[in-house]
PDB file of N, CA and C in Angstrom:
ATOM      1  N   UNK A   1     -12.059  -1.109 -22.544  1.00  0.00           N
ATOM      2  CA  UNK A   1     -12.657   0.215 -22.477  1.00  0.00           C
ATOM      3  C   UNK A   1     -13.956   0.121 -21.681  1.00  0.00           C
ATOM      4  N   UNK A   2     -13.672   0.621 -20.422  1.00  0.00           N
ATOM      5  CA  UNK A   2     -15.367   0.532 -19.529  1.00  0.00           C
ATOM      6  C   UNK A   2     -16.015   2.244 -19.676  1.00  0.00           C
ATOM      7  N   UNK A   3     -17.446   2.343 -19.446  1.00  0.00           N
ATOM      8  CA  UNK A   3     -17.912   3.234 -19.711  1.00  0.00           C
ATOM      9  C   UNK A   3     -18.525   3.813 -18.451  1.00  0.00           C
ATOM     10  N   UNK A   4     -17.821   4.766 -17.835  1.00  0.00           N
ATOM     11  CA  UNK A   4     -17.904   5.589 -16.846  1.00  0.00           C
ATOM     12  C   UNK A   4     -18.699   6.986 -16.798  1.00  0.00           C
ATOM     13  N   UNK A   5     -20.152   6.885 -15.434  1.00  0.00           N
ATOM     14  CA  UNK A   5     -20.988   8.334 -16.068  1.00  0.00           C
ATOM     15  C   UNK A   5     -20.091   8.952 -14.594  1.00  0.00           C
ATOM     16  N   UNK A   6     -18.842  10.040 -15.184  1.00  0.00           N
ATOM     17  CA  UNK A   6     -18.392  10.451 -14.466  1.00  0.00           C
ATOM     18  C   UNK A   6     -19.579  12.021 -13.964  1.00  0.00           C
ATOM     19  N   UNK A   7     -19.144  12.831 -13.475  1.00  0.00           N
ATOM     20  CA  UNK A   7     -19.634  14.195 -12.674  1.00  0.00           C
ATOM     21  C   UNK A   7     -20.291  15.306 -13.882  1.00  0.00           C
ATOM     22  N   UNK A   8     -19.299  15.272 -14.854  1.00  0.00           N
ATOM     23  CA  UNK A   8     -19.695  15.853 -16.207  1.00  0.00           C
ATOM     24  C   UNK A   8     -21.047  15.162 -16.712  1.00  0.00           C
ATOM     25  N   UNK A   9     -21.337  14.454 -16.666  1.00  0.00           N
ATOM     26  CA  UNK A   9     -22.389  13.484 -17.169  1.00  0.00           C
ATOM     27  C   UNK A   9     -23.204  13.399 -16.142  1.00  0.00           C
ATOM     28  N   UNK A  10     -23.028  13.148 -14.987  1.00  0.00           N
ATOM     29  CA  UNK A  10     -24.193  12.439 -13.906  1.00  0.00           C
ATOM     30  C   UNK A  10     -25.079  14.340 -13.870  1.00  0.00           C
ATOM     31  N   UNK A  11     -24.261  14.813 -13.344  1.00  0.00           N
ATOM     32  CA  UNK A  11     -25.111  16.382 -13.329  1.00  0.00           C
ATOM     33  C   UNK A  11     -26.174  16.989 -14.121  1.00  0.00           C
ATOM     34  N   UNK A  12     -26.046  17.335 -15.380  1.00  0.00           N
ATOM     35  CA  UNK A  12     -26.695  17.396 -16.499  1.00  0.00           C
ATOM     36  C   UNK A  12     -27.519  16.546 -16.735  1.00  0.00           C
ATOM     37  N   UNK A  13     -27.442  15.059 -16.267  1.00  0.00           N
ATOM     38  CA  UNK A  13     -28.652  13.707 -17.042  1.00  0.00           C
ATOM     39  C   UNK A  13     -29.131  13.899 -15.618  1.00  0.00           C
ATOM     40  N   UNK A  14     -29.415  14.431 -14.552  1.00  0.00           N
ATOM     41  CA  UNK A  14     -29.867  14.314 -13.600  1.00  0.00           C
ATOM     42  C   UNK A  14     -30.698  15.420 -13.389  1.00  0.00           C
ATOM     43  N   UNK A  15     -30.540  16.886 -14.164  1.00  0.00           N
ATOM     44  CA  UNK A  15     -31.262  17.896 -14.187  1.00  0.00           C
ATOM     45  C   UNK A  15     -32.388  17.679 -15.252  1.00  0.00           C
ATOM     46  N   UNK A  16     -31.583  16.754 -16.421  1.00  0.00           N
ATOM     47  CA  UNK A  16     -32.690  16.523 -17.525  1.00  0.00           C
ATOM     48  C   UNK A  16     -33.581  15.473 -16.897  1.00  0.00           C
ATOM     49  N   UNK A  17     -33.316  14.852 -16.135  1.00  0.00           N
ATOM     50  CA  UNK A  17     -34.717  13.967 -15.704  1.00  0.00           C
ATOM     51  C   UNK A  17     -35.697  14.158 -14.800  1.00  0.00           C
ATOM     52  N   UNK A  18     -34.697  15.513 -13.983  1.00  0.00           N
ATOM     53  CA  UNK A  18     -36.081  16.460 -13.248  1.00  0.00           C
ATOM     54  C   UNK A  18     -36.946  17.316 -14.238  1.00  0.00           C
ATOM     55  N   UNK A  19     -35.993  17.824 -15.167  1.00  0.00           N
ATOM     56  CA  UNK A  19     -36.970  18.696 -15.893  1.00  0.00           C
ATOM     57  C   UNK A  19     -37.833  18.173 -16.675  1.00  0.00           C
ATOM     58  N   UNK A  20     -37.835  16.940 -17.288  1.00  0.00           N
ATOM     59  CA  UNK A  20     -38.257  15.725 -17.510  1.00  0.00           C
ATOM     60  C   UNK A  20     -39.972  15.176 -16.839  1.00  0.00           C
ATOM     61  N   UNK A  21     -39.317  14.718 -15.398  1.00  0.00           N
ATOM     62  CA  UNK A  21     -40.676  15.033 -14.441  1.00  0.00           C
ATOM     63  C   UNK A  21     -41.226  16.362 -14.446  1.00  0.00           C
ATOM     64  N   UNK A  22     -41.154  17.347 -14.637  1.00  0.00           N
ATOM     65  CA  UNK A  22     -41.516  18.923 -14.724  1.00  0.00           C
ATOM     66  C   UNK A  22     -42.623  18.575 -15.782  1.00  0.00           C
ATOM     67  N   UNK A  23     -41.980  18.270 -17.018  1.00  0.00           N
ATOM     68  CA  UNK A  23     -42.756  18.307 -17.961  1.00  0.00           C
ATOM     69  C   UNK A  23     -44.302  17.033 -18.032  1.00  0.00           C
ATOM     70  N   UNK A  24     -43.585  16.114 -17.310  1.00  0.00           N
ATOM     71  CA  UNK A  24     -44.978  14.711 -16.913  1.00  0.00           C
ATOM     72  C   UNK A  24     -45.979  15.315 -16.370  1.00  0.00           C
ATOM     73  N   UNK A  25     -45.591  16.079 -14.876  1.00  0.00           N
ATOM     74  CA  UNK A  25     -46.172  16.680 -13.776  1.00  0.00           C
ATOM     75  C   UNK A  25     -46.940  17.766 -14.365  1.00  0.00           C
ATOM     76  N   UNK A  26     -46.211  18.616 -15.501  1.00  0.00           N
ATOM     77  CA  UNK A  26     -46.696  19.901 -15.725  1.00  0.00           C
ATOM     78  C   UNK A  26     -48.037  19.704 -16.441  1.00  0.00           C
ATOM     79  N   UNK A  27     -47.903  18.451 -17.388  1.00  0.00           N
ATOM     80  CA  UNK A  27     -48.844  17.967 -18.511  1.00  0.00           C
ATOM     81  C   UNK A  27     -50.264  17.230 -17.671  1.00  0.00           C
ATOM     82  N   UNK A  28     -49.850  16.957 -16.324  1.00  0.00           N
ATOM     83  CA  UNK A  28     -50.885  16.236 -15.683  1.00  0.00           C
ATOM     84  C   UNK A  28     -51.646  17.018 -15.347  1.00  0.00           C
ATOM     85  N   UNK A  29     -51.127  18.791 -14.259  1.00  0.00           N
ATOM     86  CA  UNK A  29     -51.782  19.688 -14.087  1.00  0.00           C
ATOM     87  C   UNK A  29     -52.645  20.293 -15.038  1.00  0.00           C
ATOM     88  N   UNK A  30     -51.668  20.685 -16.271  1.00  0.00           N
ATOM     89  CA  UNK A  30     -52.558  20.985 -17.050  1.00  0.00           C
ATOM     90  C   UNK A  30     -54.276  20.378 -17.630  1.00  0.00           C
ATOM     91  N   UNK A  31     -54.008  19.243 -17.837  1.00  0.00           N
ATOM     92  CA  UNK A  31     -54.951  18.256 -18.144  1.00  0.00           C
ATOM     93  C   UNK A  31     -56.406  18.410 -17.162  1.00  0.00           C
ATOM     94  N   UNK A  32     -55.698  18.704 -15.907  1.00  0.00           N
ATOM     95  CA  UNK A  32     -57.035  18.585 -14.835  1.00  0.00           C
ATOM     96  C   UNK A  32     -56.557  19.592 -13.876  1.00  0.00           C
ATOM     97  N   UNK A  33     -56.565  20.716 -14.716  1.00  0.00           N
ATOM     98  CA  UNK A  33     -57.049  22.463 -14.254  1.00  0.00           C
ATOM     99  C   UNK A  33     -58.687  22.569 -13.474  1.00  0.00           C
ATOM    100  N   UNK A  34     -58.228  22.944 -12.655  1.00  0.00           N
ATOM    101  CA  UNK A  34     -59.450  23.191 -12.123  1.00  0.00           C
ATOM    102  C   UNK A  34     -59.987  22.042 -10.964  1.00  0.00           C
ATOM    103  N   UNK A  35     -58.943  20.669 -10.778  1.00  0.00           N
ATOM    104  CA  UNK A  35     -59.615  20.045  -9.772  1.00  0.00           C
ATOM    105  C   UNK A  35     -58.412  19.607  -8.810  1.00  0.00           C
ATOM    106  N   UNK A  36     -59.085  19.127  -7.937  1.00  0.00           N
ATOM    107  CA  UNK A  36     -58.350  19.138  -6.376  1.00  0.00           C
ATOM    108  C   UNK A  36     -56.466  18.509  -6.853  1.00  0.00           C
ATOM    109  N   UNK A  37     -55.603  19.406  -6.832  1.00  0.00           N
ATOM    110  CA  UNK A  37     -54.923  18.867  -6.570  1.00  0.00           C
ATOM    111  C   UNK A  37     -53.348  19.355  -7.393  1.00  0.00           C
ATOM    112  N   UNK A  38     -54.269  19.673  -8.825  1.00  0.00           N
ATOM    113  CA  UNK A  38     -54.103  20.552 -10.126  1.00  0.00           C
ATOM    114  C   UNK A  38     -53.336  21.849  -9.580  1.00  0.00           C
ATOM    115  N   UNK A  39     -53.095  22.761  -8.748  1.00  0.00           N
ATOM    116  CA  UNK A  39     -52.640  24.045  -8.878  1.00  0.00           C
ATOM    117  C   UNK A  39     -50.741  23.448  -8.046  1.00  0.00           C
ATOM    118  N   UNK A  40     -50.914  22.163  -6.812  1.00  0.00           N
ATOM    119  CA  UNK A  40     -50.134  22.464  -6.376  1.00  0.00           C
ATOM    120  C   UNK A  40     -49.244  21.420  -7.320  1.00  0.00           C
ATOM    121  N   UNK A  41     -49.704  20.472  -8.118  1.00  0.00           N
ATOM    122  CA  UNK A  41     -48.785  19.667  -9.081  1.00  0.00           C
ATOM    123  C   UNK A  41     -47.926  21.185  -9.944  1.00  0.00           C
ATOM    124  N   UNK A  42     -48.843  22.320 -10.514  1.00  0.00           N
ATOM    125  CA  UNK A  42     -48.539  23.072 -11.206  1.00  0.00           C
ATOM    126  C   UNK A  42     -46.898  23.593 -11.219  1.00  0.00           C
ATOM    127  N   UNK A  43     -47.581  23.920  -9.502  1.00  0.00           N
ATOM    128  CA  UNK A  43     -46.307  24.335  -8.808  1.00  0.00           C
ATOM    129  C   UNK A  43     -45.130  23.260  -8.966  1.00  0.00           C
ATOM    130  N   UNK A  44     -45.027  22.671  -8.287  1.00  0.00           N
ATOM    131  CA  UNK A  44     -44.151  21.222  -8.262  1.00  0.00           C
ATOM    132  C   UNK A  44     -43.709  21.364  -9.276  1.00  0.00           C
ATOM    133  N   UNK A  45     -44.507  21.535 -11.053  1.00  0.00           N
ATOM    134  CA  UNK A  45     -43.901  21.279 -12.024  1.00  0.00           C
ATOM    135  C   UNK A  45     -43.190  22.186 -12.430  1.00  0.00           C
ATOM    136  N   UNK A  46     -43.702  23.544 -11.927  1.00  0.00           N
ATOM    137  CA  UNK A  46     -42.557  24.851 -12.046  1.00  0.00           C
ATOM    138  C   UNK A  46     -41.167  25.099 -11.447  1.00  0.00           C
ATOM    139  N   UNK A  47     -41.395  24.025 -10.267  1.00  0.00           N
ATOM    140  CA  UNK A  47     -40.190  24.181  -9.485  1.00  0.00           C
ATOM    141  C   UNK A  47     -39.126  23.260 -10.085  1.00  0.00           C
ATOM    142  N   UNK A  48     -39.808  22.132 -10.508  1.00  0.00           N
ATOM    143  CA  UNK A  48     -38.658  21.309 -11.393  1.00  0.00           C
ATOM    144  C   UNK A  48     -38.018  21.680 -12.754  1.00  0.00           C
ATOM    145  N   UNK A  49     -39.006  22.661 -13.157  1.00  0.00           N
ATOM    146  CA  UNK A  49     -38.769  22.773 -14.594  1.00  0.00           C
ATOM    147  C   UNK A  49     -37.204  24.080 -14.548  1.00  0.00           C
ATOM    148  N   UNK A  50     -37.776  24.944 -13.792  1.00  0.00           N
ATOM    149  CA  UNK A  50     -37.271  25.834 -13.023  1.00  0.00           C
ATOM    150  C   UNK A  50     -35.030  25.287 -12.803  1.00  0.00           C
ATOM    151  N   UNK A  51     -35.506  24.319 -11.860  1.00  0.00           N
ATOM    152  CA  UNK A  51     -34.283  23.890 -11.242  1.00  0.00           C
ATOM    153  C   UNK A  51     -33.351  23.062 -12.928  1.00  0.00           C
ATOM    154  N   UNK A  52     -34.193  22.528 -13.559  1.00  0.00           N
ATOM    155  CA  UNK A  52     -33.528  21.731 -14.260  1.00  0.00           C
ATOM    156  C   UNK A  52     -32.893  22.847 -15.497  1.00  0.00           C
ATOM    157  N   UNK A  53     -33.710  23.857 -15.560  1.00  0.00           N
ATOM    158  CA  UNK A  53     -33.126  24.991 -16.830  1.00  0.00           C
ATOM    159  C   UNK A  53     -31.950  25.694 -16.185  1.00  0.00           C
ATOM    160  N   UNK A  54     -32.196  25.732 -14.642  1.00  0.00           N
ATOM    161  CA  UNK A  54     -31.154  26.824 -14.468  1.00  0.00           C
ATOM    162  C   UNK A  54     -29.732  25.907 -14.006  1.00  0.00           C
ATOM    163  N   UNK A  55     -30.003  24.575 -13.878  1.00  0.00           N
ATOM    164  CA  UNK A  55     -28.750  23.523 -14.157  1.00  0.00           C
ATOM    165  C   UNK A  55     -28.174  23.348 -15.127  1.00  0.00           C
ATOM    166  N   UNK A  56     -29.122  23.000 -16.079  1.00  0.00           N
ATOM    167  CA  UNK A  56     -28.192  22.828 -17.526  1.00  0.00           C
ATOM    168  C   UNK A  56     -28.043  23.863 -17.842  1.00  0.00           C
ATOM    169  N   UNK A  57     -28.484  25.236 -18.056  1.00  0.00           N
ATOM    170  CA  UNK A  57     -27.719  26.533 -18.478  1.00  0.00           C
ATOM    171  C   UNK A  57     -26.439  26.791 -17.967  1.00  0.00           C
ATOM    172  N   UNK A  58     -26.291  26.148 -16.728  1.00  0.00           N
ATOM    173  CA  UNK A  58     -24.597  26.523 -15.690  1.00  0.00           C
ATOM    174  C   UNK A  58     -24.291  25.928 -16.005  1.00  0.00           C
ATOM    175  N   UNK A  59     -24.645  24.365 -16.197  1.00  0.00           N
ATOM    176  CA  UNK A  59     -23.726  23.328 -16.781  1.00  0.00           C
ATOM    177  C   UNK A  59     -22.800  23.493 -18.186  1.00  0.00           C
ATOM    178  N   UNK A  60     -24.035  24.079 -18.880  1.00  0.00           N
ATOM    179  CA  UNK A  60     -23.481  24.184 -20.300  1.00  0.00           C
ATOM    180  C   UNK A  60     -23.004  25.633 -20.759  1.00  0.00           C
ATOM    181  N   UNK A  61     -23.117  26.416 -19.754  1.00  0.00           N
ATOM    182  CA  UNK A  61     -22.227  27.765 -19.479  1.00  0.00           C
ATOM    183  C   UNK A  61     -20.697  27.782 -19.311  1.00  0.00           C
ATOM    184  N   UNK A  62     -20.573  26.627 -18.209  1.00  0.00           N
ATOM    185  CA  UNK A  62     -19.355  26.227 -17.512  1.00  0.00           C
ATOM    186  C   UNK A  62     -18.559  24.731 -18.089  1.00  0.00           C
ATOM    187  N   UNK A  63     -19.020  24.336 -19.528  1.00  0.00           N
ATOM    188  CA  UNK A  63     -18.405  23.269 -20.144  1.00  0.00           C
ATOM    189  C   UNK A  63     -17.491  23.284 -20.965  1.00  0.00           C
ATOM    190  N   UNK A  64     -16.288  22.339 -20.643  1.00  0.00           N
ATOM    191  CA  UNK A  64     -15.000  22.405 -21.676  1.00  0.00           C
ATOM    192  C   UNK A  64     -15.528  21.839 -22.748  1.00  0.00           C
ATOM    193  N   UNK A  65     -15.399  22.202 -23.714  1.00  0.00           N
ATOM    194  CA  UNK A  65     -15.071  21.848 -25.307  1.00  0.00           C
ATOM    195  C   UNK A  65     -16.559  21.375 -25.554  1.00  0.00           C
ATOM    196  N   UNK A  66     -16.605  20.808 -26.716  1.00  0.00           N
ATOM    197  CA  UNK A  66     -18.302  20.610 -27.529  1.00  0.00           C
ATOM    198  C   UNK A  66     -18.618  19.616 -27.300  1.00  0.00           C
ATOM    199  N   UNK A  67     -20.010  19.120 -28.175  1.00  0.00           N
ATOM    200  CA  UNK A  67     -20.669  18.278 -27.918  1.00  0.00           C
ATOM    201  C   UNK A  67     -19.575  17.003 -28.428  1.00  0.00           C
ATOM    202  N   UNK A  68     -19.766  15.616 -27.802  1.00  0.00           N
ATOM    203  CA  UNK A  68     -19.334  14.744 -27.935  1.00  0.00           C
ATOM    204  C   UNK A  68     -18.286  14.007 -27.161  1.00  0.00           C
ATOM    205  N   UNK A  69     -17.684  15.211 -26.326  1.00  0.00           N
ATOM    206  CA  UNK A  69     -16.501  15.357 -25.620  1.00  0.00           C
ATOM    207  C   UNK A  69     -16.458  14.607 -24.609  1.00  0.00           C
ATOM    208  N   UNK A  70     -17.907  14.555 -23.859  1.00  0.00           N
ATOM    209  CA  UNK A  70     -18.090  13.492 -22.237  1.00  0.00           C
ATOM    210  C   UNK A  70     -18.155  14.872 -21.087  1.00  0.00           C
ATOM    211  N   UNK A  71     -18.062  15.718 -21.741  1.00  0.00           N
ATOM    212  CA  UNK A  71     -18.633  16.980 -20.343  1.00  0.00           C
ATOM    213  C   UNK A  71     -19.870  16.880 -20.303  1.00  0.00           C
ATOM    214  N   UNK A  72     -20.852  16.260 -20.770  1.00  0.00           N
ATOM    215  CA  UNK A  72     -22.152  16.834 -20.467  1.00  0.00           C
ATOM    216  C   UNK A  72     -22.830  17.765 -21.170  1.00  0.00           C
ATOM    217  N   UNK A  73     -22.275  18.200 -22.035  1.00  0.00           N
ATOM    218  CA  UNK A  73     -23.113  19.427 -22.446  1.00  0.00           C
ATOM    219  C   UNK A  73     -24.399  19.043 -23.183  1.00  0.00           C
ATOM    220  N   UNK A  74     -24.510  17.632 -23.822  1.00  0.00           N
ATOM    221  CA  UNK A  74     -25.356  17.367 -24.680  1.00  0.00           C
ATOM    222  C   UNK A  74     -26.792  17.212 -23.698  1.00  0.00           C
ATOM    223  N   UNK A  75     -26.550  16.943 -22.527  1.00  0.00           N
ATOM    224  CA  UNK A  75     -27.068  16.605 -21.453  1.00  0.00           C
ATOM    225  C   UNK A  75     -27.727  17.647 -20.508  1.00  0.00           C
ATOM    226  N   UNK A  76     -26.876  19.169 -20.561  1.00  0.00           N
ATOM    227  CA  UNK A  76     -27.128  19.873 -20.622  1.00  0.00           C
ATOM    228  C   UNK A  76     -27.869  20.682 -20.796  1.00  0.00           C
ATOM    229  N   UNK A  77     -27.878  20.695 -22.650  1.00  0.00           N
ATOM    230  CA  UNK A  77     -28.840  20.838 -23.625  1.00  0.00           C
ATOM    231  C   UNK A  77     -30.344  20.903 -23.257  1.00  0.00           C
ATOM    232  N   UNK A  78     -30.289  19.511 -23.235  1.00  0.00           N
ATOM    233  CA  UNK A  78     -31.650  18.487 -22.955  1.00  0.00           C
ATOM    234  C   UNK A  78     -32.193  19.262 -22.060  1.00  0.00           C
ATOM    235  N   UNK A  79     -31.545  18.846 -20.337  1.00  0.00           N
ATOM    236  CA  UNK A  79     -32.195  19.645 -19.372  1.00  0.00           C
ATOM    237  C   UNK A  79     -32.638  21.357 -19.463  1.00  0.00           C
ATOM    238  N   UNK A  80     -31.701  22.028 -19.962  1.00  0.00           N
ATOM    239  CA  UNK A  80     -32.208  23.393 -20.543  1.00  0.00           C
ATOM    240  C   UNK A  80     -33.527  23.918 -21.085  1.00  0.00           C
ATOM    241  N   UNK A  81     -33.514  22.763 -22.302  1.00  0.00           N
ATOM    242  CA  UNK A  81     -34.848  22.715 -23.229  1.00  0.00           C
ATOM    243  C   UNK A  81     -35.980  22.150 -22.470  1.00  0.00           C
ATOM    244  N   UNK A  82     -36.099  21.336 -21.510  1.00  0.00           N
ATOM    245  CA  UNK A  82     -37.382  20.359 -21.121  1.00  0.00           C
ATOM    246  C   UNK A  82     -37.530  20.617 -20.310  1.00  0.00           C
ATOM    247  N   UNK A  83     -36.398  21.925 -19.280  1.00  0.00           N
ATOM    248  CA  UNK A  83     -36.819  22.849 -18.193  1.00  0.00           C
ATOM    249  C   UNK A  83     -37.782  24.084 -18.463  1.00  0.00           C
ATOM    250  N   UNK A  84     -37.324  24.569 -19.793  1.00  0.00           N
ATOM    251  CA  UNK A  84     -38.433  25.819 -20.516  1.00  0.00           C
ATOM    252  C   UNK A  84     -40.018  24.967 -20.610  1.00  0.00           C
ATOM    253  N   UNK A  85     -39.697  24.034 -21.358  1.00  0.00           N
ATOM    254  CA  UNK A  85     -40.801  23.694 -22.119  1.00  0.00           C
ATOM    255  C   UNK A  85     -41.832  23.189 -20.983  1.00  0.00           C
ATOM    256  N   UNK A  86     -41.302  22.455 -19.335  1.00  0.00           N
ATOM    257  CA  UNK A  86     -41.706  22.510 -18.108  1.00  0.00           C
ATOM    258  C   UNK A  86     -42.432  23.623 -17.333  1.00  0.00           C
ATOM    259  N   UNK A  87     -41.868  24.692 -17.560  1.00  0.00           N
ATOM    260  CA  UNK A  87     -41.953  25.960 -17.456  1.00  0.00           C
ATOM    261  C   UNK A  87     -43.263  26.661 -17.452  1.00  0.00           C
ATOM    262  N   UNK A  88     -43.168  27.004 -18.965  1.00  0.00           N
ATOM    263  CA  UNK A  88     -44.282  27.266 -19.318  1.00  0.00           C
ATOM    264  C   UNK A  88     -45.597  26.144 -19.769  1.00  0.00           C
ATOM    265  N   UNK A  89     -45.824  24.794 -19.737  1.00  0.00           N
ATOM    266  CA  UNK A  89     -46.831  24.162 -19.179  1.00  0.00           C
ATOM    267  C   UNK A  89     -47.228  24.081 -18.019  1.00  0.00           C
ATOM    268  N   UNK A  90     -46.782  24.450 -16.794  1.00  0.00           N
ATOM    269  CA  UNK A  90     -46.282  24.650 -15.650  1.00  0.00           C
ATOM    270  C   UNK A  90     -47.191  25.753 -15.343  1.00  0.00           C
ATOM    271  N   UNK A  91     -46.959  27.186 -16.009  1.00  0.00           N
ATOM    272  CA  UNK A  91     -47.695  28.984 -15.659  1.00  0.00           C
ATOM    273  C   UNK A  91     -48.878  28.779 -16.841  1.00  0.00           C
ATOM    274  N   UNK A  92     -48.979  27.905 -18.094  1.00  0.00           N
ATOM    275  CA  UNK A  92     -50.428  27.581 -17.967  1.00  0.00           C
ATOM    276  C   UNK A  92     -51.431  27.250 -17.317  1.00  0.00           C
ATOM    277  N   UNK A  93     -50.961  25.838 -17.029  1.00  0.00           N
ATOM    278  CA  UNK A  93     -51.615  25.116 -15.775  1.00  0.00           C
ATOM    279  C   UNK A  93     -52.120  26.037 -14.625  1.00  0.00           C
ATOM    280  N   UNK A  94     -51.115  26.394 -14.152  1.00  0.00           N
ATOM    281  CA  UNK A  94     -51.457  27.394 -13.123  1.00  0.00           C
ATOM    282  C   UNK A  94     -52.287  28.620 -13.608  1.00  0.00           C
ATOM    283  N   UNK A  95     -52.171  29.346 -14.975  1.00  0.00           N
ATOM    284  CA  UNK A  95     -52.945  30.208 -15.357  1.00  0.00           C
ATOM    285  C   UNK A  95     -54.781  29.816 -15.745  1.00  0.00           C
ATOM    286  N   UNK A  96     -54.468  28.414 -15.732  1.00  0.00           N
ATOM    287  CA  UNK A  96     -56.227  27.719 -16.532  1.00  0.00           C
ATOM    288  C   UNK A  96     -56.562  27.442 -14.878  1.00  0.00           C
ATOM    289  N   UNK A  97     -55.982  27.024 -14.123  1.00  0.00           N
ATOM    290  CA  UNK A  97     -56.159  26.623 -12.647  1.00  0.00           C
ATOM    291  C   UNK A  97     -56.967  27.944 -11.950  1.00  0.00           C
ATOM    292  N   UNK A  98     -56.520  28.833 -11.879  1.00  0.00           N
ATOM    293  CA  UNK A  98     -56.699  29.678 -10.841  1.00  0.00           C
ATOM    294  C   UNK A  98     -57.853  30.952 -12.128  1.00  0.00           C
ATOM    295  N   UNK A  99     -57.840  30.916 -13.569  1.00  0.00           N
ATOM    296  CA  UNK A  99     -59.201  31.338 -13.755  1.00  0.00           C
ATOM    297  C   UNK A  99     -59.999  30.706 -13.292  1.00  0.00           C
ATOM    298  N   UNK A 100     -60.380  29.039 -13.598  1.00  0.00           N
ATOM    299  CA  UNK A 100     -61.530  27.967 -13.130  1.00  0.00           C
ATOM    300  C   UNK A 100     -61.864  28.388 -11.794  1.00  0.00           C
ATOM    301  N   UNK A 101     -60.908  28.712 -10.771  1.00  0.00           N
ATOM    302  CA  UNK A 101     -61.549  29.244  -9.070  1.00  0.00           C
ATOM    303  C   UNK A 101     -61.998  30.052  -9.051  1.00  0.00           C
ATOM    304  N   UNK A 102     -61.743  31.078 -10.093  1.00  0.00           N
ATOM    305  CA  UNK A 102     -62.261  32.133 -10.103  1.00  0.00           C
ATOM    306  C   UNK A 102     -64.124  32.415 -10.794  1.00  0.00           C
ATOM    307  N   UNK A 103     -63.795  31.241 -11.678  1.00  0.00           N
ATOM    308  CA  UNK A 103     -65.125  31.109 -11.825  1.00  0.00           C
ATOM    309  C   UNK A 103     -65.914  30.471 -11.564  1.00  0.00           C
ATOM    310  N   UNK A 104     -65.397  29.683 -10.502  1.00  0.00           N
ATOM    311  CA  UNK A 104     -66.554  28.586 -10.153  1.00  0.00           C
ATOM    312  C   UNK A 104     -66.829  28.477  -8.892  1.00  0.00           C
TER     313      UNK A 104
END
């Protein structure tokens, strides 16, 4: 029995590890709002977080049968959730970013 990450699998673990970076990236912006460099990580982290939710939502929109099965969905999941949660650390960042210019 060999263990194969067929198309069902590679897709989904590949959105969860962008959305993944979304969430690293998003947490870095956040952290250092307000200095050189901070608004366009923001971005970056919105765009990943972005891409990885609206992957695993199709993924796991468009999956045969449930979790456990080897479609991906669990994988799915993941990327879905850590694309939101990317997301919105992401339009913080960017929201603490662009008051600080404004006030300083």
């Amino acid at each position: 029995m060999s263990y194969e990450l067929g198309e069902g699998r590679l897709v989904p673990s590949i959105a969860a590890l962008i959305a993944l970076a979304g969430v690293v990236v998003g947490g870095w912006a956040l952290a250092r709002a307000g200095r050189a460099g901070a608004e366009r990580a923001a971005a970056a982290a919105m765009t990943a977080g972005l891409v990885g939710a609206v992957v695993g939502g199709l993924h796991a929109a468009n999956a045969a049968g449930g979790l456990g099965t080897g479609n991906g969905l669990a994988g799915a999941v993941v990327a879905l959730v850590l694309g939101a949660i990317a997301t919105v650390i992401a339009g913080l960042a960017l929201l603490r970013t662009r008051r600080r210019v404004k006030q300083g």
